[in-house]
N, C-alpha and C. Protein backbone atom coordinates (compact mmCIF):
# COMPACT_ATOMS: atom_id res chain seq x y z
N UNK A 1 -107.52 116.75 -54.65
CA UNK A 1 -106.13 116.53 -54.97
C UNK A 1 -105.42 117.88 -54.99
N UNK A 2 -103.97 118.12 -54.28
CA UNK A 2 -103.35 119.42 -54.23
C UNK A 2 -102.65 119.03 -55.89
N UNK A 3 -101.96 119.99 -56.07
CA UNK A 3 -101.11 119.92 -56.80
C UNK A 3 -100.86 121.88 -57.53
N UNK A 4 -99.44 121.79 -58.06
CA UNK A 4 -99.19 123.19 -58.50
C UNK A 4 -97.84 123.59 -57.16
N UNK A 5 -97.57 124.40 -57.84
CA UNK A 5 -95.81 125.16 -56.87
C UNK A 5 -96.00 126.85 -56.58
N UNK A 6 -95.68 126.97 -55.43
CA UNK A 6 -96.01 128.55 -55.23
C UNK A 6 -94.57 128.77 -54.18
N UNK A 7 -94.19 129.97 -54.86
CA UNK A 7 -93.43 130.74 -53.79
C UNK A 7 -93.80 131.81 -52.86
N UNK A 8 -93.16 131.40 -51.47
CA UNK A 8 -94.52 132.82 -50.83
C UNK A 8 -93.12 132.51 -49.73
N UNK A 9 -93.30 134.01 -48.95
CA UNK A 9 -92.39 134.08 -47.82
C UNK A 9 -93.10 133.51 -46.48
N UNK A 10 -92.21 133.25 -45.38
CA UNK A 10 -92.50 132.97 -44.30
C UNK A 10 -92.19 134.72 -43.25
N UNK A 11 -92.96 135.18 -42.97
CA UNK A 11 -92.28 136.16 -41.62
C UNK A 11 -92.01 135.95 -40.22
N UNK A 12 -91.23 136.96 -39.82
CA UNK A 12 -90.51 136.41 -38.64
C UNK A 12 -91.57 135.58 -37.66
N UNK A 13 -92.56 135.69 -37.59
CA UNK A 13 -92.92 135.12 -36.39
C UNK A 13 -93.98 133.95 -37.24
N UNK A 14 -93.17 133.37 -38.11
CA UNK A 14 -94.08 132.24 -38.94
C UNK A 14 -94.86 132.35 -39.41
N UNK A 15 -95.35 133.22 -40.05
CA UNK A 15 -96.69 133.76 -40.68
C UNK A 15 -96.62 133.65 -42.01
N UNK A 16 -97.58 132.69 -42.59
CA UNK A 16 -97.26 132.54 -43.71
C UNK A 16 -98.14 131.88 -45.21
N UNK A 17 -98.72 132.53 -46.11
CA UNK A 17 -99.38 132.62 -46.72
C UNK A 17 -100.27 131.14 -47.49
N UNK A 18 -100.53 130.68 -46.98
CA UNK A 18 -101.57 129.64 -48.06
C UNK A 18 -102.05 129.89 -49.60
N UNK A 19 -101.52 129.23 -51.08
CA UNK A 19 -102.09 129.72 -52.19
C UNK A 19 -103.82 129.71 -51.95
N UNK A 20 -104.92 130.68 -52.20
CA UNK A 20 -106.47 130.52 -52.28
C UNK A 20 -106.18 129.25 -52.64
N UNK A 21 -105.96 128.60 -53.58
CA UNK A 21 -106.35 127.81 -54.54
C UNK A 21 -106.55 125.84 -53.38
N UNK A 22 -105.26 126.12 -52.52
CA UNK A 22 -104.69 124.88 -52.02
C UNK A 22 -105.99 125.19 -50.36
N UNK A 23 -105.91 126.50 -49.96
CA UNK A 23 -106.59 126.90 -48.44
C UNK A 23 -108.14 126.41 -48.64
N UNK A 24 -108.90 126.36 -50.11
CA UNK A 24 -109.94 125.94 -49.59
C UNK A 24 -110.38 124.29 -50.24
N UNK A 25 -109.18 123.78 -50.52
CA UNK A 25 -109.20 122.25 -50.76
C UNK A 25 -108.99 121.68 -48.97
N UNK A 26 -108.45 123.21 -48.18
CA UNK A 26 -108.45 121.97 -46.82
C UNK A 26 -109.15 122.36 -45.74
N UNK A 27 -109.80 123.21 -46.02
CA UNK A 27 -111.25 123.51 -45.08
C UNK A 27 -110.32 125.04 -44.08
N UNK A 28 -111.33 125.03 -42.96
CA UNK A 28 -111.09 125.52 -41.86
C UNK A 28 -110.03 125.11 -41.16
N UNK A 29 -109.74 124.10 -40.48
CA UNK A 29 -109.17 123.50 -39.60
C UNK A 29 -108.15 122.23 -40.21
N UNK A 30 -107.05 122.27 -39.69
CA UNK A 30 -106.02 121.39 -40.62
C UNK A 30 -104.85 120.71 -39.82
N UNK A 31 -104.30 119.98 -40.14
CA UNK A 31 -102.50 119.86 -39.63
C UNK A 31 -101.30 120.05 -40.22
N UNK A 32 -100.89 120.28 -39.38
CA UNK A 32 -99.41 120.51 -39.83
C UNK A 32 -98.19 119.84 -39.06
N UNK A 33 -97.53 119.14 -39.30
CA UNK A 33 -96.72 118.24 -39.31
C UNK A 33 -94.89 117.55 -39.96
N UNK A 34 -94.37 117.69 -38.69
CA UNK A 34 -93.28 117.07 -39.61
C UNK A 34 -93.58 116.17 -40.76
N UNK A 35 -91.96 116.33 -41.84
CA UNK A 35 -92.61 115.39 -42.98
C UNK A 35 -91.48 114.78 -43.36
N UNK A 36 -91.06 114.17 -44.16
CA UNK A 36 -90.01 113.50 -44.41
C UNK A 36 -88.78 114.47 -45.70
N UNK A 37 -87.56 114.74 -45.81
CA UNK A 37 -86.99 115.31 -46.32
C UNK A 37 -86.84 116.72 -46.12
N UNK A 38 -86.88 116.83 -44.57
CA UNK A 38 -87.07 118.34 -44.30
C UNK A 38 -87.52 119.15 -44.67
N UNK A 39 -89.58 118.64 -44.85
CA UNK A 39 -90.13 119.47 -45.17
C UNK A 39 -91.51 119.05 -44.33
N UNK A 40 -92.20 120.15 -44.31
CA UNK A 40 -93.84 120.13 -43.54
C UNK A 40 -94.90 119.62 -44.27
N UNK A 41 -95.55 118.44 -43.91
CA UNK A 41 -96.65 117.92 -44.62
C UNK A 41 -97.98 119.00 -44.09
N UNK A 42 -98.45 118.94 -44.61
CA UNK A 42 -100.20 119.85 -44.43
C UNK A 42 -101.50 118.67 -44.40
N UNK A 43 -101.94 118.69 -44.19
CA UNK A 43 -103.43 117.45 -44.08
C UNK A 43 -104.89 118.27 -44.09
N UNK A 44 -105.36 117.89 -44.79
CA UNK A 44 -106.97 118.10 -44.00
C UNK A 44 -107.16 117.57 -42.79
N UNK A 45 -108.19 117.73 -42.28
CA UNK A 45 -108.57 116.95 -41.05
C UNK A 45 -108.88 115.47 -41.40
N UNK A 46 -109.73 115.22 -42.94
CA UNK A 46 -110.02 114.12 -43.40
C UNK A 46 -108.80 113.05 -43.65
N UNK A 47 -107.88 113.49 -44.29
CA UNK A 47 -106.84 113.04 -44.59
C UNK A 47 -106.03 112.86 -43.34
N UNK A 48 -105.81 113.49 -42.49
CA UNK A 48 -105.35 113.07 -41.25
C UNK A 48 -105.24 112.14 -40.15
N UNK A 49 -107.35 111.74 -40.68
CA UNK A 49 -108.00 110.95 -39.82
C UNK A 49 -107.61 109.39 -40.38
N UNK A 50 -107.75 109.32 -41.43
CA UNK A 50 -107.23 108.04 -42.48
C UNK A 50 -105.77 107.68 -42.13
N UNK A 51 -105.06 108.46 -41.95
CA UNK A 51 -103.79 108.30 -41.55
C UNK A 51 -103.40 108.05 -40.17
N UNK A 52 -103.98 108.89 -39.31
CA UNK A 52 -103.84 108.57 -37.79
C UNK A 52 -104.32 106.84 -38.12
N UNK A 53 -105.37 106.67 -38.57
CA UNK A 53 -106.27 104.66 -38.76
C UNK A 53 -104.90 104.01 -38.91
N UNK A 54 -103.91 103.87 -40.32
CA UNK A 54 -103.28 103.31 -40.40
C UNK A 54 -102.25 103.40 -39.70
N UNK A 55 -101.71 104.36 -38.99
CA UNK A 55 -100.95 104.57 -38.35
C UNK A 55 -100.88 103.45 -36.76
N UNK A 56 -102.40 103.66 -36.52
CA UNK A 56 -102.34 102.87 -34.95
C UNK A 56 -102.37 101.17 -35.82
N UNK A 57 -102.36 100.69 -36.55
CA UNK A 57 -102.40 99.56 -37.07
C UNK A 57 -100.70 98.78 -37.15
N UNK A 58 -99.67 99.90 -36.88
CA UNK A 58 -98.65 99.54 -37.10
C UNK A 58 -98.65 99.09 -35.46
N UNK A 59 -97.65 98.28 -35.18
CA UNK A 59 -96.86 97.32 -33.88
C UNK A 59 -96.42 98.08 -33.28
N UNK A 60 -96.72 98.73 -32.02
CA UNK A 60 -95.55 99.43 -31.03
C UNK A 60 -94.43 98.69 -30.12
N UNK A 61 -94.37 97.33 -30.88
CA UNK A 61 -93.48 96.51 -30.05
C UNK A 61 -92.13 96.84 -31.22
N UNK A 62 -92.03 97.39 -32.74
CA UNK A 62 -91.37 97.67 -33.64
C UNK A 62 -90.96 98.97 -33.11
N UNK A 63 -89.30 99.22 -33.13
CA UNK A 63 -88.56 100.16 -32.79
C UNK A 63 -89.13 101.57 -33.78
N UNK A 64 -89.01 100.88 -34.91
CA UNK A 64 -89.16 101.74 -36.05
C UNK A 64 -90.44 102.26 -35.99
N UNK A 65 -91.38 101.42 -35.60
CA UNK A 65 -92.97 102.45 -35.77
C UNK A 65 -92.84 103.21 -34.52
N UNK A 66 -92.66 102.95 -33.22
CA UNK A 66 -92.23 103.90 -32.57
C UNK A 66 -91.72 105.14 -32.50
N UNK A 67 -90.31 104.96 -33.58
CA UNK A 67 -89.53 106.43 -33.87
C UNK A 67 -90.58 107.45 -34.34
N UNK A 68 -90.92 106.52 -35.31
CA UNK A 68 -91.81 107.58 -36.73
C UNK A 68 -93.02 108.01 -35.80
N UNK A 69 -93.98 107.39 -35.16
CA UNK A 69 -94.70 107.53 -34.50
C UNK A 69 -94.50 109.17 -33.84
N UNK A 70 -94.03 108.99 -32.76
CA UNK A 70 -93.22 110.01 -32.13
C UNK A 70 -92.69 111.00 -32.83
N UNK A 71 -92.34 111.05 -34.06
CA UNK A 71 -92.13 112.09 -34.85
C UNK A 71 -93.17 112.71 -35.31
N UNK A 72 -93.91 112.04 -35.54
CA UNK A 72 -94.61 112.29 -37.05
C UNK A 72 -95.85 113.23 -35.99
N UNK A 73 -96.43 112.63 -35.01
CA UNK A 73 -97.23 113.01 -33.70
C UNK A 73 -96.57 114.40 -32.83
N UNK A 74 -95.41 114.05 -32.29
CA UNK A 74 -95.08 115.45 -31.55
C UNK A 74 -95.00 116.93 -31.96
N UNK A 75 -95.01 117.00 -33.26
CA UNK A 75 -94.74 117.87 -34.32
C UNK A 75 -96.09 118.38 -35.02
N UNK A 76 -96.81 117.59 -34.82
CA UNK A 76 -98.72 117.65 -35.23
C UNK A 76 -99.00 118.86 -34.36
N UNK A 77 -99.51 119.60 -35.16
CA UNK A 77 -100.01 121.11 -34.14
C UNK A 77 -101.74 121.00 -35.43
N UNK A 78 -102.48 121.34 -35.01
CA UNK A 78 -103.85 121.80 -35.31
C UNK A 78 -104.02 123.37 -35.60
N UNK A 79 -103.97 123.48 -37.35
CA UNK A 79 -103.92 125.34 -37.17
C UNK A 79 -105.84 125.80 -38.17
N UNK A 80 -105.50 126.78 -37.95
CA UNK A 80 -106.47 127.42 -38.82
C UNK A 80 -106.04 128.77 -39.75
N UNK A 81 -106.53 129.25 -40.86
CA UNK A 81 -106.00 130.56 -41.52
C UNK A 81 -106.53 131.64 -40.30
N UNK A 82 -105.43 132.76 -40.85
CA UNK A 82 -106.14 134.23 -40.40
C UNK A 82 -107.08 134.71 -41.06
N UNK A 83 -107.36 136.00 -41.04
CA UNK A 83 -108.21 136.88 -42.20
C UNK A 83 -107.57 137.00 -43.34
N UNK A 84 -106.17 137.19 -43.24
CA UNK A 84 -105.59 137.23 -44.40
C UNK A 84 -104.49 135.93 -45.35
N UNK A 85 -105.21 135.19 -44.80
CA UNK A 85 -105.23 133.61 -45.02
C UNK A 85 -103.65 132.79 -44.92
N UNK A 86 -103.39 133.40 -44.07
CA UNK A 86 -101.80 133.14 -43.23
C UNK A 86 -102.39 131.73 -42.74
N UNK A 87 -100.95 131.02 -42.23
CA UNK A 87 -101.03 130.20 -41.01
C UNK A 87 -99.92 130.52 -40.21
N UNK A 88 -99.94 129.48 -39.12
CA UNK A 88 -98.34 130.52 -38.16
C UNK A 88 -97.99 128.95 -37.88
N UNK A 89 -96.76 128.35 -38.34
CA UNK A 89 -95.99 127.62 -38.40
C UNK A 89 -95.17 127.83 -36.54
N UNK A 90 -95.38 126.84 -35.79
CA UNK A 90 -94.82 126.88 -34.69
C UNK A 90 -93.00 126.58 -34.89
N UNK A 91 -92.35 126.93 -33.99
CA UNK A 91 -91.04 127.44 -34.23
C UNK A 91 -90.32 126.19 -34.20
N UNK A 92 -90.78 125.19 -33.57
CA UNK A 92 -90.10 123.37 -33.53
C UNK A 92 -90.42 123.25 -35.08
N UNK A 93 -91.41 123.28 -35.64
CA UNK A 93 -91.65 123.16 -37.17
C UNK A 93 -90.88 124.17 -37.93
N UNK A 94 -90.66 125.18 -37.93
CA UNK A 94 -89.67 126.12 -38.48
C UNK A 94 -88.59 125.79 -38.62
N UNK A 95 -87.83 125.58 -37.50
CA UNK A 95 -86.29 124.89 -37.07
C UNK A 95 -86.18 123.44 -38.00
N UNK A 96 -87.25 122.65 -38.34
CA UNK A 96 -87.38 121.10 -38.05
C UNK A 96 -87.18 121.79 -39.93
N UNK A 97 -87.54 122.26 -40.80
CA UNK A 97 -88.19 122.46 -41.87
C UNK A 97 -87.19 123.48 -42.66
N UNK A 98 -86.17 124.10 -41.77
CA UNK A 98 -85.05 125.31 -41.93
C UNK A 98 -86.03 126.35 -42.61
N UNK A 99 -87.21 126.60 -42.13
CA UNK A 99 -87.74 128.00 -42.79
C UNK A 99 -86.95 129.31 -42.67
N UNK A 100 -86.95 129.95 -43.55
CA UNK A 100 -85.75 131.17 -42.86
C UNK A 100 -86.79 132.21 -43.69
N UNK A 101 -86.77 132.22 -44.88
CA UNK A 101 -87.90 133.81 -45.48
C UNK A 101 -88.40 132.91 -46.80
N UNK A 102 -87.65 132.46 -47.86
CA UNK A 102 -88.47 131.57 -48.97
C UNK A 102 -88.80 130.47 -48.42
N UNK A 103 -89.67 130.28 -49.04
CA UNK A 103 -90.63 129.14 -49.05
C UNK A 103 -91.28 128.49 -50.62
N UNK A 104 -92.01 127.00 -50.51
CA UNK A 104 -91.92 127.07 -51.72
C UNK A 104 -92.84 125.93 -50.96
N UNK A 105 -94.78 126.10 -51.57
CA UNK A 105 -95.53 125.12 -51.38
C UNK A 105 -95.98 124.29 -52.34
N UNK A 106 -96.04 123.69 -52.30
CA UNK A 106 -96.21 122.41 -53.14
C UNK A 106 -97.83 121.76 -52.89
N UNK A 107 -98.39 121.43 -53.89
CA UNK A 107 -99.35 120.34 -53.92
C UNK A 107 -98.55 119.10 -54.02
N UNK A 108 -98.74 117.88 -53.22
CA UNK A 108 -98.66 116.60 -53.30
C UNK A 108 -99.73 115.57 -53.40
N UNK A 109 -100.41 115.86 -54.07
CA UNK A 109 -101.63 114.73 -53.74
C UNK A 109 -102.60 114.82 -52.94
N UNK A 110 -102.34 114.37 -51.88
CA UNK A 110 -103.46 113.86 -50.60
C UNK A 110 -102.97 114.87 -49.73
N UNK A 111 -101.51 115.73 -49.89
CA UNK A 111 -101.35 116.66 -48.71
C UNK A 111 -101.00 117.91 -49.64
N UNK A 112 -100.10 119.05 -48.57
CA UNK A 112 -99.94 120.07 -49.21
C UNK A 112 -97.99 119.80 -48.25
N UNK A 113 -97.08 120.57 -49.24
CA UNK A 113 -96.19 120.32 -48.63
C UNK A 113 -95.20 121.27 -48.37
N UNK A 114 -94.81 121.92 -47.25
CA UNK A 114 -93.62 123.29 -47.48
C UNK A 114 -92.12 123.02 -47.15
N UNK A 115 -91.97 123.98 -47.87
CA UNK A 115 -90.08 123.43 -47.91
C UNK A 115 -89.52 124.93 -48.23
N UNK A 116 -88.43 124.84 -47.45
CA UNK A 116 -87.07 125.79 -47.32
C UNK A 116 -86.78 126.00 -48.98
N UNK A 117 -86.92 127.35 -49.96
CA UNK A 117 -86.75 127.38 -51.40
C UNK A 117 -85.16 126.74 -51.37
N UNK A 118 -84.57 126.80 -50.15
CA UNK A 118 -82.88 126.16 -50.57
C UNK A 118 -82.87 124.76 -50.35
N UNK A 119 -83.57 123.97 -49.61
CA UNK A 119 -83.94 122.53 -49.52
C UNK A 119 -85.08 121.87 -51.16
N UNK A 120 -86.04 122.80 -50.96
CA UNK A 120 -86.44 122.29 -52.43
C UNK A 120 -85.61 122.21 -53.52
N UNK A 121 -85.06 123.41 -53.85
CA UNK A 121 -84.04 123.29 -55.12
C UNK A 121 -82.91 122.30 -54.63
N UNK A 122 -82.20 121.90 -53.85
CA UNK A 122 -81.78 120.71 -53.45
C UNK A 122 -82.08 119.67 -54.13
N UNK A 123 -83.49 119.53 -53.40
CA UNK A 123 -84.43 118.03 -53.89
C UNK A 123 -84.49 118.02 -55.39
N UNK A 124 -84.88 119.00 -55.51
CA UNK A 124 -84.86 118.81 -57.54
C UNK A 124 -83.59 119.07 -58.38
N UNK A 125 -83.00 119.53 -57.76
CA UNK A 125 -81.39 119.02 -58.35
C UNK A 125 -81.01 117.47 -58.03
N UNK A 126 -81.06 116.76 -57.09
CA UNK A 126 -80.72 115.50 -56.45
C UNK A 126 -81.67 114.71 -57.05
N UNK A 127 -82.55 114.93 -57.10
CA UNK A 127 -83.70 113.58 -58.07
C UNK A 127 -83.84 113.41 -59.67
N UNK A 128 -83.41 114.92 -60.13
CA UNK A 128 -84.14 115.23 -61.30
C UNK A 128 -83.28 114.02 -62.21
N UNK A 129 -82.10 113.33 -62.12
CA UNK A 129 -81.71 112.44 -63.03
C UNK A 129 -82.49 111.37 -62.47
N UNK A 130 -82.94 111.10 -61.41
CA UNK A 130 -83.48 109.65 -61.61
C UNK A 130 -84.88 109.43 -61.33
N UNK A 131 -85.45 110.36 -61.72
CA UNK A 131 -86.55 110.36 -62.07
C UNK A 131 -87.58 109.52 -62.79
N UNK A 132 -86.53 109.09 -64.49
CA UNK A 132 -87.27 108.46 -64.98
C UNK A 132 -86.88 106.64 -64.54
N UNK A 133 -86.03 106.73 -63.64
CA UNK A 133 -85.58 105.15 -63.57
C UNK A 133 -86.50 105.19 -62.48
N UNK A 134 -86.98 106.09 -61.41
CA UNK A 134 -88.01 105.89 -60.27
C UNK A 134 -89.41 105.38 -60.52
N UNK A 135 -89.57 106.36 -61.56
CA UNK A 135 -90.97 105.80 -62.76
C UNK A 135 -91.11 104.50 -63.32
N UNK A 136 -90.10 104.10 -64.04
CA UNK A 136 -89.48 102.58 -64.58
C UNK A 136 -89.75 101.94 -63.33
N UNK A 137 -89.59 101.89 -62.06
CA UNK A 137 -89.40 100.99 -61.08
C UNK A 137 -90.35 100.59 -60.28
N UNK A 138 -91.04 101.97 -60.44
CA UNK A 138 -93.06 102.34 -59.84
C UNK A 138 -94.33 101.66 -60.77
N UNK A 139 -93.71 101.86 -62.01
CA UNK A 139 -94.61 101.78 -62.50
C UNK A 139 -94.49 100.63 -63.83
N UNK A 140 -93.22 100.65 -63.87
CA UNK A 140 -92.99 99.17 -64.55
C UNK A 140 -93.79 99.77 -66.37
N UNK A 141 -94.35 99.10 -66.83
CA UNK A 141 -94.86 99.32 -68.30
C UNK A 141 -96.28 100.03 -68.31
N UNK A 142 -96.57 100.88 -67.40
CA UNK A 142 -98.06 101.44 -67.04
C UNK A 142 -97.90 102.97 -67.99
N UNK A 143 -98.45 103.15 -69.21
CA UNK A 143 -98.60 103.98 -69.78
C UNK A 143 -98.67 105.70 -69.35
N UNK A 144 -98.59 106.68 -69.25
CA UNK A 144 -99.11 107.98 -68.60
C UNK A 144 -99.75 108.70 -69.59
């Protein structure tokens, strides 16, 4: 499970730092991927593979699995760290993600997730009131 928030820069030519902590929850070899809310999902390979499964299970006769399809796929690049445990974010993912120099990675669960520090603080200004009615609605009377 990822989880935890790190700020780390991106450099000009996409280079850009993995927390230790999150780089060896996802091995060697990984993806990287458009994600939803203008930000980059991260995968293991394991987690990827589970997902590609459900993924071909959806209807390609549906407009909509199509779109996402095509998104979610063209944008899939296969990276690995450097020595100094960088990855290099291809420039369609940069653009797609508004990386410019902050950054701000995120554990999500099952992935790892990066976002523009001016798109994240966005997101948590824009959610942070309904938060607890999202919870109420998820989770109905389920204790935490």
């Amino acid at each position: 499970m990822y989880m935890g928030e790190y700020h780390h820069n991106i450099d000009e030519k996409g280079r850009m730092i993995i927390p230790s902590k999150l780089r060896s929850e996802l091995g060697e070899k990984f993806i990287v991927t458009r994600g939803l809310e203008k930000c980059l999902y991260v995968y293991s390979i394991s987690e990827w593979e589970q997902i590609v499964g459900k993924l071909k299970t959806l209807p390609f006769t549906k407009k909509a699995a199509r779109t996402f399809i095509r998104s979610f796929f063209s944008g899939a690049v296969e990276c690995e760290f450097d020595k100094q445990g960088r990855i290099n974010i291809t420039s369609p993912l940069v653009s797609y993600a508004d990386l410019t120099q902050k950054c701000v990675v995120i554990g999500a669960n099952d992935r790892i997730e990066i976002w523009s520090e001016d798109n994240w603080n966005v997101f948590l200004d824009e959610s942070a009131n309904e938060i607890e009615d999202i919870a109420e609605n998820l989770f109905g009377d389920v204790d935490f």
